[in-house]
C-alpha atoms as a PDB file:
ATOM      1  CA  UNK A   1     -39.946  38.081  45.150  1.00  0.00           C
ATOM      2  CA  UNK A   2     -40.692  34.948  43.561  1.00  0.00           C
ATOM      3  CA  UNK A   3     -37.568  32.335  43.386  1.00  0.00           C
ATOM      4  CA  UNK A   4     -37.209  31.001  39.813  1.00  0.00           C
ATOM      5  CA  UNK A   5     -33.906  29.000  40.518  1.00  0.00           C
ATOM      6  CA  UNK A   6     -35.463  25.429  41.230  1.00  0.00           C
ATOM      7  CA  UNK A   7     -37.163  26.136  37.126  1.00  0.00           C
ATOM      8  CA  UNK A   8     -33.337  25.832  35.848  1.00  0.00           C
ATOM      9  CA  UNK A   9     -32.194  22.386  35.316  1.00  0.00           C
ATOM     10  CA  UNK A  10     -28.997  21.531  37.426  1.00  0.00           C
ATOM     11  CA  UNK A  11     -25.711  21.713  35.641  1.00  0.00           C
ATOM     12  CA  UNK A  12     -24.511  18.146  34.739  1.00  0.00           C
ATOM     13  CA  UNK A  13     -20.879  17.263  34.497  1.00  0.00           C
ATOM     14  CA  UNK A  14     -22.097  15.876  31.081  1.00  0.00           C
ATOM     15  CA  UNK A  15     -23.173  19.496  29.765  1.00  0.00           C
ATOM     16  CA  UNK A  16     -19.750  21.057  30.614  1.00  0.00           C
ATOM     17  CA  UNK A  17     -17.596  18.499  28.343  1.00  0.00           C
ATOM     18  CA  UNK A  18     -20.027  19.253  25.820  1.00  0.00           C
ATOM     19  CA  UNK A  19     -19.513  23.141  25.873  1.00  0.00           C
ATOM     20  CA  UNK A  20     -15.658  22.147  25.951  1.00  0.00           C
ATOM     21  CA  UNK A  21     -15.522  19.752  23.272  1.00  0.00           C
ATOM     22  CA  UNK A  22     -18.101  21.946  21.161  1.00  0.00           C
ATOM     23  CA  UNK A  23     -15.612  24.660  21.876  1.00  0.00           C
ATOM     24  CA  UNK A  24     -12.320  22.895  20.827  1.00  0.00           C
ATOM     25  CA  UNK A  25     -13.907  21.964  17.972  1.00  0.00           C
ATOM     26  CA  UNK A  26     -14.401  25.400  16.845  1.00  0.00           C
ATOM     27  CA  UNK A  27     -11.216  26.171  17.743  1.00  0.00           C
ATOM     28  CA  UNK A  28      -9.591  23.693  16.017  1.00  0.00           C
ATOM     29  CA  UNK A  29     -11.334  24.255  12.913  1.00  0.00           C
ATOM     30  CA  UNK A  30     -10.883  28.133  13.057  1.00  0.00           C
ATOM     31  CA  UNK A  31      -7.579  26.973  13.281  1.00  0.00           C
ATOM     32  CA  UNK A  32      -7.649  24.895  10.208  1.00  0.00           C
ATOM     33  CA  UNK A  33      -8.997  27.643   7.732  1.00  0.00           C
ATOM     34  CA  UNK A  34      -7.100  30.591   9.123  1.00  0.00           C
ATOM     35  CA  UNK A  35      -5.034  32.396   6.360  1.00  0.00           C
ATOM     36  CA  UNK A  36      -6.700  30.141   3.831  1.00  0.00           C
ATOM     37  CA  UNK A  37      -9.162  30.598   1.058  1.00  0.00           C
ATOM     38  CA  UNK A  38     -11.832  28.511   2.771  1.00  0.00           C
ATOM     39  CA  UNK A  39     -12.718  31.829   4.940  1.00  0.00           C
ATOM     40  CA  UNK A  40     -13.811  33.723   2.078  1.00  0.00           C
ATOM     41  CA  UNK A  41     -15.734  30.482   1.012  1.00  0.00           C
ATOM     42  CA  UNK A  42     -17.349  30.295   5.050  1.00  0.00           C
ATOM     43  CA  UNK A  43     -17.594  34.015   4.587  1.00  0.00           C
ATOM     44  CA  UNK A  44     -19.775  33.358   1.533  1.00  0.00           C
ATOM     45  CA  UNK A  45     -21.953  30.201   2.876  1.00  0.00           C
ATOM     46  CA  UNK A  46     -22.938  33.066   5.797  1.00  0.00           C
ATOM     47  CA  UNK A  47     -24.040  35.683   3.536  1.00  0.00           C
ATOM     48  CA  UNK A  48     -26.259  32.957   1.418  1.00  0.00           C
ATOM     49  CA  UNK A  49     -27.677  32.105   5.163  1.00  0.00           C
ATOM     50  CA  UNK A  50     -28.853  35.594   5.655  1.00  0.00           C
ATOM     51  CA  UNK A  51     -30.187  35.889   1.468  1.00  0.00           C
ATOM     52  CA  UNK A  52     -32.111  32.935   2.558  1.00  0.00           C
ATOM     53  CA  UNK A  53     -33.692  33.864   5.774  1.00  0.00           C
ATOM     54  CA  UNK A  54     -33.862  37.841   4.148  1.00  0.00           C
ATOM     55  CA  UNK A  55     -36.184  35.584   1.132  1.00  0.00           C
ATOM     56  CA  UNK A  56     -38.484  34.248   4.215  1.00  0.00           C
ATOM     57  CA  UNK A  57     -39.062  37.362   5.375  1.00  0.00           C
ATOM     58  CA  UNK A  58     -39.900  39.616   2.891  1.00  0.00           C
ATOM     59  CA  UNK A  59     -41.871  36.803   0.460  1.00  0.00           C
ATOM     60  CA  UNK A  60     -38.904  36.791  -1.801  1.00  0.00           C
ATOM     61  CA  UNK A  61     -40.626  33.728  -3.519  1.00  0.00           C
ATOM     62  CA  UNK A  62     -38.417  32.869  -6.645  1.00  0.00           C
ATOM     63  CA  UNK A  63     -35.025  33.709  -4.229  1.00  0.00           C
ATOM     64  CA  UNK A  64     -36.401  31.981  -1.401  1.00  0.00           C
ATOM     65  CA  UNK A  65     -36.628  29.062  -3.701  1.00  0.00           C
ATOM     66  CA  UNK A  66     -33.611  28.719  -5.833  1.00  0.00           C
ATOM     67  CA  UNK A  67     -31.535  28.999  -1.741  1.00  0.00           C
ATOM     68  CA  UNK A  68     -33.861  26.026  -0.711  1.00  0.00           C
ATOM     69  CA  UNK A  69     -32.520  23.598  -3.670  1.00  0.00           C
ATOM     70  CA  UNK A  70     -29.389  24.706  -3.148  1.00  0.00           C
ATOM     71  CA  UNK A  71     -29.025  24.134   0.838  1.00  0.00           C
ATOM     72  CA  UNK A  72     -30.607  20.807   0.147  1.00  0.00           C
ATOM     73  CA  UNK A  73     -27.485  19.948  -1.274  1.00  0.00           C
ATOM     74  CA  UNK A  74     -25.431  21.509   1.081  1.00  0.00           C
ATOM     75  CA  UNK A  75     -23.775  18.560   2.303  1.00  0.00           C
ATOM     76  CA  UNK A  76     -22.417  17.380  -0.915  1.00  0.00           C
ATOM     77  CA  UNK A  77     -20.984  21.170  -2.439  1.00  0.00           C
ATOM     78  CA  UNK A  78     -19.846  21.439   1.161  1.00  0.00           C
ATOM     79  CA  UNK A  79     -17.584  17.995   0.648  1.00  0.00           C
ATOM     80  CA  UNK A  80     -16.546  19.278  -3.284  1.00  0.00           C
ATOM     81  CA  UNK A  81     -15.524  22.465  -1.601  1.00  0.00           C
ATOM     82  CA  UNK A  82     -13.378  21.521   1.314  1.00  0.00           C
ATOM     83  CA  UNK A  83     -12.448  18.134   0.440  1.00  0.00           C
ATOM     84  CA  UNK A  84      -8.452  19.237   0.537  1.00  0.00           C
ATOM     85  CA  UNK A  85      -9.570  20.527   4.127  1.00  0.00           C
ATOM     86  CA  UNK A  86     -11.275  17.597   5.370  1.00  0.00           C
ATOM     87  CA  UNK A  87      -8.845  15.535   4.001  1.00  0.00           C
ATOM     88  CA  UNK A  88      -6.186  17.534   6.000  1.00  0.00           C
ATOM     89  CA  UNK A  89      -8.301  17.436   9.361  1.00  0.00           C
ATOM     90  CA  UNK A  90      -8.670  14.085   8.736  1.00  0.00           C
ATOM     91  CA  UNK A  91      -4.777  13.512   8.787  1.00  0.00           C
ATOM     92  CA  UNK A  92      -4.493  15.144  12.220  1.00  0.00           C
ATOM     93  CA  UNK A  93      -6.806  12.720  14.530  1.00  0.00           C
ATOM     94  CA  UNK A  94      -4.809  11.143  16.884  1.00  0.00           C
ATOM     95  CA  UNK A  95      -1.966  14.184  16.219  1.00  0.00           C
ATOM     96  CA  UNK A  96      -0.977  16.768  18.998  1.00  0.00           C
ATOM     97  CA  UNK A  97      -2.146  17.746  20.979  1.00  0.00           C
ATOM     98  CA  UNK A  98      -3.183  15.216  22.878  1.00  0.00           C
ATOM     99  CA  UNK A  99      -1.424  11.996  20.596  1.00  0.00           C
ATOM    100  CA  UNK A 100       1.786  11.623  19.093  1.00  0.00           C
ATOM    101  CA  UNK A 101       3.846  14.810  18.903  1.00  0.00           C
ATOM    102  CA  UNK A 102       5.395  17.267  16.350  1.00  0.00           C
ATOM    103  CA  UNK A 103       8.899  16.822  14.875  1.00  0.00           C
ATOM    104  CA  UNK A 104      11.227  20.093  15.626  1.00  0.00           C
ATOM    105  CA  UNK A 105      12.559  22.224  13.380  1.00  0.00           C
ATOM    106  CA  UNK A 106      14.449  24.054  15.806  1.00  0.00           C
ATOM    107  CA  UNK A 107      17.841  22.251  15.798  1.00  0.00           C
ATOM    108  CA  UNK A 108      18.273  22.584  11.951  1.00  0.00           C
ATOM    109  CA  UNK A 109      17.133  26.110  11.536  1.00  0.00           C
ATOM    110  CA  UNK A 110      20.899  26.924  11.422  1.00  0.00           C
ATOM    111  CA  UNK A 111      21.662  24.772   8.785  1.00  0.00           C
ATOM    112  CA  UNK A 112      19.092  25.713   6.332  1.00  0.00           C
ATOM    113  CA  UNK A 113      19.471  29.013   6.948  1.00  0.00           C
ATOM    114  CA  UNK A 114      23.517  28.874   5.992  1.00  0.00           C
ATOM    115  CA  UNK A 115      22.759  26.175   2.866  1.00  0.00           C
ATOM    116  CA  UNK A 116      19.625  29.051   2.040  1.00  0.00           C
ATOM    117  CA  UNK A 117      22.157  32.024   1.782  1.00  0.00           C
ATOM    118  CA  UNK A 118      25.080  29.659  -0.031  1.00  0.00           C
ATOM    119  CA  UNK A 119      22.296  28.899  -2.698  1.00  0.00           C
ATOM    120  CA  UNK A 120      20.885  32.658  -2.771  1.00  0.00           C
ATOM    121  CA  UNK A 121      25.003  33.644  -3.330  1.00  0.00           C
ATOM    122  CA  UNK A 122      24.837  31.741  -6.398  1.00  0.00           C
ATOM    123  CA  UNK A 123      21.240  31.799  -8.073  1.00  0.00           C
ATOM    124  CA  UNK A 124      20.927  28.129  -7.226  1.00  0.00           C
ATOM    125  CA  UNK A 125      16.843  27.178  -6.964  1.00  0.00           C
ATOM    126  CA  UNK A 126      15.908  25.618  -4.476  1.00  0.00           C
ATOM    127  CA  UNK A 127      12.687  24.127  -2.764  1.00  0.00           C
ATOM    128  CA  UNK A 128      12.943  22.846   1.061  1.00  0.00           C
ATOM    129  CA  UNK A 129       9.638  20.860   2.595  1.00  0.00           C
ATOM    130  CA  UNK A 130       9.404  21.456   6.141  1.00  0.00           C
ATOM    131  CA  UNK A 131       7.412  18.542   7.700  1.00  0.00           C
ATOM    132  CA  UNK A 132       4.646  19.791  10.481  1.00  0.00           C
ATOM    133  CA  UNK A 133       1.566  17.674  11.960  1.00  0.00           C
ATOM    134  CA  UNK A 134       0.641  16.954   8.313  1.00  0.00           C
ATOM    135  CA  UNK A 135       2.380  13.569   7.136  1.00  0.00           C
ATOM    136  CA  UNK A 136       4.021  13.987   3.466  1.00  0.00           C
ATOM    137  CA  UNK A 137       4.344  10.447   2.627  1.00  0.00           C
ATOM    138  CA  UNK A 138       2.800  10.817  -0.739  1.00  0.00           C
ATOM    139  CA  UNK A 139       4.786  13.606  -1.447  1.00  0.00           C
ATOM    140  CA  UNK A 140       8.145  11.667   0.157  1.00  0.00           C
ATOM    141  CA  UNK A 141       7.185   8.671  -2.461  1.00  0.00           C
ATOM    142  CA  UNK A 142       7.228  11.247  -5.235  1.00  0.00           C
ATOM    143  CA  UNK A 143      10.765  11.456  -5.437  1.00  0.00           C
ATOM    144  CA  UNK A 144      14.533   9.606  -4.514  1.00  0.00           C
ATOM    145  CA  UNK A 145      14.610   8.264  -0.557  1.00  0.00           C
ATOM    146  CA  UNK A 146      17.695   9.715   0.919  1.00  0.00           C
ATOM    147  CA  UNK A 147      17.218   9.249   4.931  1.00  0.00           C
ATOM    148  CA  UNK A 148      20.128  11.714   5.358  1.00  0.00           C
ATOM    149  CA  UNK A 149      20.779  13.934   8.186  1.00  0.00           C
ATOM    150  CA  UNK A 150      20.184  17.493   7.267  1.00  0.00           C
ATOM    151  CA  UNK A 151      23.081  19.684   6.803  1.00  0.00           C
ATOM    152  CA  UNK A 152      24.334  22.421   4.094  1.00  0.00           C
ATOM    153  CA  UNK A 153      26.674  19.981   2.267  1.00  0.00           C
ATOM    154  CA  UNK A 154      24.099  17.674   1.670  1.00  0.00           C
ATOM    155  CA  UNK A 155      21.324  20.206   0.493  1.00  0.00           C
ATOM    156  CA  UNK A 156      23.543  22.300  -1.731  1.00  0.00           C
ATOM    157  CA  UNK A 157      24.828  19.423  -3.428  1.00  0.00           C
ATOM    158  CA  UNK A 158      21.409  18.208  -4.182  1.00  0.00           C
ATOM    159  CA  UNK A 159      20.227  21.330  -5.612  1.00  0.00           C
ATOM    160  CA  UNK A 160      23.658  22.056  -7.461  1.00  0.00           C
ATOM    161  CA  UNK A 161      23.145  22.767 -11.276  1.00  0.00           C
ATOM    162  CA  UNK A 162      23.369  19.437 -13.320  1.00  0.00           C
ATOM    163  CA  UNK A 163      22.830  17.463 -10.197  1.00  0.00           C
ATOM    164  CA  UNK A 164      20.183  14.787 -10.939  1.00  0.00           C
ATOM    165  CA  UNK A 165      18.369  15.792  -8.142  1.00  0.00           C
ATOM    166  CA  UNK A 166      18.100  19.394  -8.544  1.00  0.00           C
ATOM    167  CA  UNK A 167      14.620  19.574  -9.748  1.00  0.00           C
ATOM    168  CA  UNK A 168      11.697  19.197  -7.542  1.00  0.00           C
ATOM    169  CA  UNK A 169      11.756  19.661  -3.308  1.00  0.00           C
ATOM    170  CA  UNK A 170      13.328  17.943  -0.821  1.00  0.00           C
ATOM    171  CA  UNK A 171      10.960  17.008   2.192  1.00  0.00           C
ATOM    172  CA  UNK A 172      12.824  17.297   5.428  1.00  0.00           C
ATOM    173  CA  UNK A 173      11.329  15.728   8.778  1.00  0.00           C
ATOM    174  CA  UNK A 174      12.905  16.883  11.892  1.00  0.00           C
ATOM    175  CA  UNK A 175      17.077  16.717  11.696  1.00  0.00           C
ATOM    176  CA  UNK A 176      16.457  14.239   8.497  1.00  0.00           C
ATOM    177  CA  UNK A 177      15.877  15.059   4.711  1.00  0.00           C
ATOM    178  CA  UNK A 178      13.759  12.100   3.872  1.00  0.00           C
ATOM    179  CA  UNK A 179      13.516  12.475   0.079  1.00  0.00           C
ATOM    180  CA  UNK A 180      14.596  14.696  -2.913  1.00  0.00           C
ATOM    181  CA  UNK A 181      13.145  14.954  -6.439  1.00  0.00           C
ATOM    182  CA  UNK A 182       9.657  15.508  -5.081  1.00  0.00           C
ATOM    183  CA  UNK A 183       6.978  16.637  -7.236  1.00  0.00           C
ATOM    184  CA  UNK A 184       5.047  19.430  -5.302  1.00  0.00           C
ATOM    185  CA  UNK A 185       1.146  20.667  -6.379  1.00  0.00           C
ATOM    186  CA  UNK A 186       0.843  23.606  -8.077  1.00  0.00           C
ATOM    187  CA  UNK A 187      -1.130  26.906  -6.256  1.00  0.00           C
ATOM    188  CA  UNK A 188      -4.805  26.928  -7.767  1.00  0.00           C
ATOM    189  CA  UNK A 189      -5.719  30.198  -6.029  1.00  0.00           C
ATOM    190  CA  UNK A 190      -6.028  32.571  -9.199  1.00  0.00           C
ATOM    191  CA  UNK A 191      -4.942  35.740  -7.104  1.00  0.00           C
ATOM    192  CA  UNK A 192      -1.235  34.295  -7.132  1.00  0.00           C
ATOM    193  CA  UNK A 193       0.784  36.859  -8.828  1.00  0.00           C
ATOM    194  CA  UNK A 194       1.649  35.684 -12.181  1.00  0.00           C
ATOM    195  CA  UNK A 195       5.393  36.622 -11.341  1.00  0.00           C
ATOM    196  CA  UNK A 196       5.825  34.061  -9.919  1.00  0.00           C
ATOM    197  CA  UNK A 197       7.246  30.871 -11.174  1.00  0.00           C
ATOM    198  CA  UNK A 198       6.935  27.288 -11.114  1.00  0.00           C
ATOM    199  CA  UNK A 199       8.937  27.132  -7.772  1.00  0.00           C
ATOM    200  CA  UNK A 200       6.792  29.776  -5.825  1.00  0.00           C
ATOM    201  CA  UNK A 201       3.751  28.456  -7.096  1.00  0.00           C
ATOM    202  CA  UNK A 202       4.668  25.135  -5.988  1.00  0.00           C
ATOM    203  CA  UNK A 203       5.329  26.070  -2.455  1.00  0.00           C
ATOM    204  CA  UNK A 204       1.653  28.269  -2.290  1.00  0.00           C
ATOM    205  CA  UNK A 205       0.605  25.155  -3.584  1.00  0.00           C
ATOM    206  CA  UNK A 206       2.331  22.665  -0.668  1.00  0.00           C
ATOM    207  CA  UNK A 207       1.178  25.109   1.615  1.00  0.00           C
ATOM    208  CA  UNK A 208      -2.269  25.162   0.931  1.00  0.00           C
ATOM    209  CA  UNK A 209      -2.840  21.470   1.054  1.00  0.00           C
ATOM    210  CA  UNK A 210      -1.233  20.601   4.270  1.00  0.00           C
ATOM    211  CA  UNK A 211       0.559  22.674   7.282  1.00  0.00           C
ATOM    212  CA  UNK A 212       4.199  22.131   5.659  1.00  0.00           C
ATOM    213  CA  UNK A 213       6.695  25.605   5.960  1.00  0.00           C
ATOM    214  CA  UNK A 214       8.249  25.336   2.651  1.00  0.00           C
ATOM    215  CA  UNK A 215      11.515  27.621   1.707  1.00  0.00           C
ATOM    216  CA  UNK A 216      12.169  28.859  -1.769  1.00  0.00           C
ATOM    217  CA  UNK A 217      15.332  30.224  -3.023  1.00  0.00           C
ATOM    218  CA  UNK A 218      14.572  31.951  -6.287  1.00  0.00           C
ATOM    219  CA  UNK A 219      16.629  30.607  -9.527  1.00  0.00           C
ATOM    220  CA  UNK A 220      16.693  34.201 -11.155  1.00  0.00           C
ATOM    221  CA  UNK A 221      17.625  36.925  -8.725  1.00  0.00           C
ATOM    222  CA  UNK A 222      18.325  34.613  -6.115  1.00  0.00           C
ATOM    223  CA  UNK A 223      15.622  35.877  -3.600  1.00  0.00           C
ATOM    224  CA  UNK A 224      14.903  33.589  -0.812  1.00  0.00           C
ATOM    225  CA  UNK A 225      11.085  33.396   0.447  1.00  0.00           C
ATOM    226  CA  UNK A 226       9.192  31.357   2.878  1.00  0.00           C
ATOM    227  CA  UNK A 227       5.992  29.694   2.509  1.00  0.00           C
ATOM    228  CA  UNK A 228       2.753  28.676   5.232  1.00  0.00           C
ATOM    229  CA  UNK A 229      -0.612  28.719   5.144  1.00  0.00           C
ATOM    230  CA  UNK A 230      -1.202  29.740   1.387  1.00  0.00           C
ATOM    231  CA  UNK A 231       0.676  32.694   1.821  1.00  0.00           C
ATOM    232  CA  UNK A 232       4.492  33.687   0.716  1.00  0.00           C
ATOM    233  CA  UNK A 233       7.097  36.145   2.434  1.00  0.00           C
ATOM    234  CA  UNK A 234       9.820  37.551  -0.171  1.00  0.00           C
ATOM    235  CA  UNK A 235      12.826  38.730  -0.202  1.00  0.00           C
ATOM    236  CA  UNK A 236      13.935  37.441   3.561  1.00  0.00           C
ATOM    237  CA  UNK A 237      17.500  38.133   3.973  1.00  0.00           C
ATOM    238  CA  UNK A 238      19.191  34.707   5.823  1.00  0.00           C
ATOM    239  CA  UNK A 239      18.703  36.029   9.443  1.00  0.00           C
ATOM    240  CA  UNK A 240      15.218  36.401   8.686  1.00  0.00           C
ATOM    241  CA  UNK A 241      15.079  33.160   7.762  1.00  0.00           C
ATOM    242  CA  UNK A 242      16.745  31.512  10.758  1.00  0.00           C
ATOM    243  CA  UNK A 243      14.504  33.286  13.446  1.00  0.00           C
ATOM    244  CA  UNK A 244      11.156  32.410  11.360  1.00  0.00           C
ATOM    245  CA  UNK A 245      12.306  28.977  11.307  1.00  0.00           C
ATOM    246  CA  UNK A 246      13.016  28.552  15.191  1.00  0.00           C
ATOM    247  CA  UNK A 247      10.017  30.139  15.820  1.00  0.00           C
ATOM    248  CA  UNK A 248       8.438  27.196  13.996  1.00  0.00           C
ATOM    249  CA  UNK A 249       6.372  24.991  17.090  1.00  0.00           C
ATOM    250  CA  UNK A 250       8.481  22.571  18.304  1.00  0.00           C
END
């Protein structure tokens, strides 16, 4: 039996961090798009991969060509498509998990959960910007600086009826409610029910462009929904909303 072992190249240490940063990568970009509409965009760029190499093989001339201009330019429709994406991996270098670290939700759960259901009681709207990895400066500037520490007073008498501060979000980092008055972008995705209002939409919105939890108590029946990843629970009763928000990584 002939020994083919000395025709492999030796493993270097080198390869191995390769493979694992290759690998985190991937991970951390599967990460990124999960639950968003960029998979059904990656979804498409793979099936144009396959019309392409299908034109190769079977001399699909006219096909074969029209998929060759347009990969040439893949870079740049690539950049128009996920700029909001690569703008929000961007945000996270030097974030967790190996820099800096993530502000906890945990020890305020209670308190938005009670000022939630007070609101809910009374058909009070109400839009609450739960800070993750994703910094929310812009959105902070937006509105009124408060630096206050986050309790169920303090939210319900922002959001009380002919309170000058009761439209827009307030953005809330950690135990602190950093600003109020905040103008939030609107949900582009065209499958959003059309039910839904301004508030909702703004919170599919939020959610889409950055890793923010964002909870919505509805002005007309006085629902109370959550927010993440481009996607919107309804109808959460308040203990509902107190364990999904100390589930929220800490």
């Amino acid at each position: 039996m002939h020994n083919y072992l000395p025709l492999l190249p030796a493993t270097r240490w080198q390869d191995l961090a390769d493979i694992l940063i290759v690998a985190y990568v991937v991970y951390r970009i599967a990460q990124l798009i999960r639950g968003t509409r960029t998979v059904q965009m990656v979804v498409g760029m793979v099936v144009i991969g396959f019309a392409f190499i299908a034109s190769q093989i079977f001399g699909l001339f006219t096909l074969n060509w029209l998929l060759n201009n347009f990969l040439g330019s893949l870079i740049i429709i690539l950049v128009v498509i996920f700029q909001a994406d690569i703008r929000r991996a961007l945000s996270r270098v030097g974030t967790n998990p190996f820099f800096g670290s993530r502000t906890s939700t945990a020890g305020v759960a209670e308190e938005l959960a009670i000022a939630a259901a007070w609101l809910s009681a009374r058909r009070i709207g109400a839009l609450m910007v739960i800070e993750q990895e994703d910094g929310l400066n812009e959105f902070v500037e937006s509105g009124r600086l408060i630096y206050g520490r986050v309790s169920p007073e303090l939210i319900e008498n922002i959001f009380m009826r002919g309170s000058p501060l009761h439209d827009g979000a307030v953005i809330i980092k950690g135990d602190q409610i950093l600003s109020a008055a905040c103008v939030l972008p609107l949900s582009s995705n065209p499958n959003v029910s059309l039910s839904l209002g301004t508030r909702h939409r703004a919170a599919i919105g939020m959610t889409e462009d950055t890793d923010a939890v964002v909870l919505v108590v509805s002005e007309e029946d006085g629902t109370i929904s959550i927010a993440h990843r481009g996607e919107l629970k309804r109808a959460l009763e308040p203990s509902e909303v107190l364990a999904t928000l100390r589930k929220l990584p800490t």
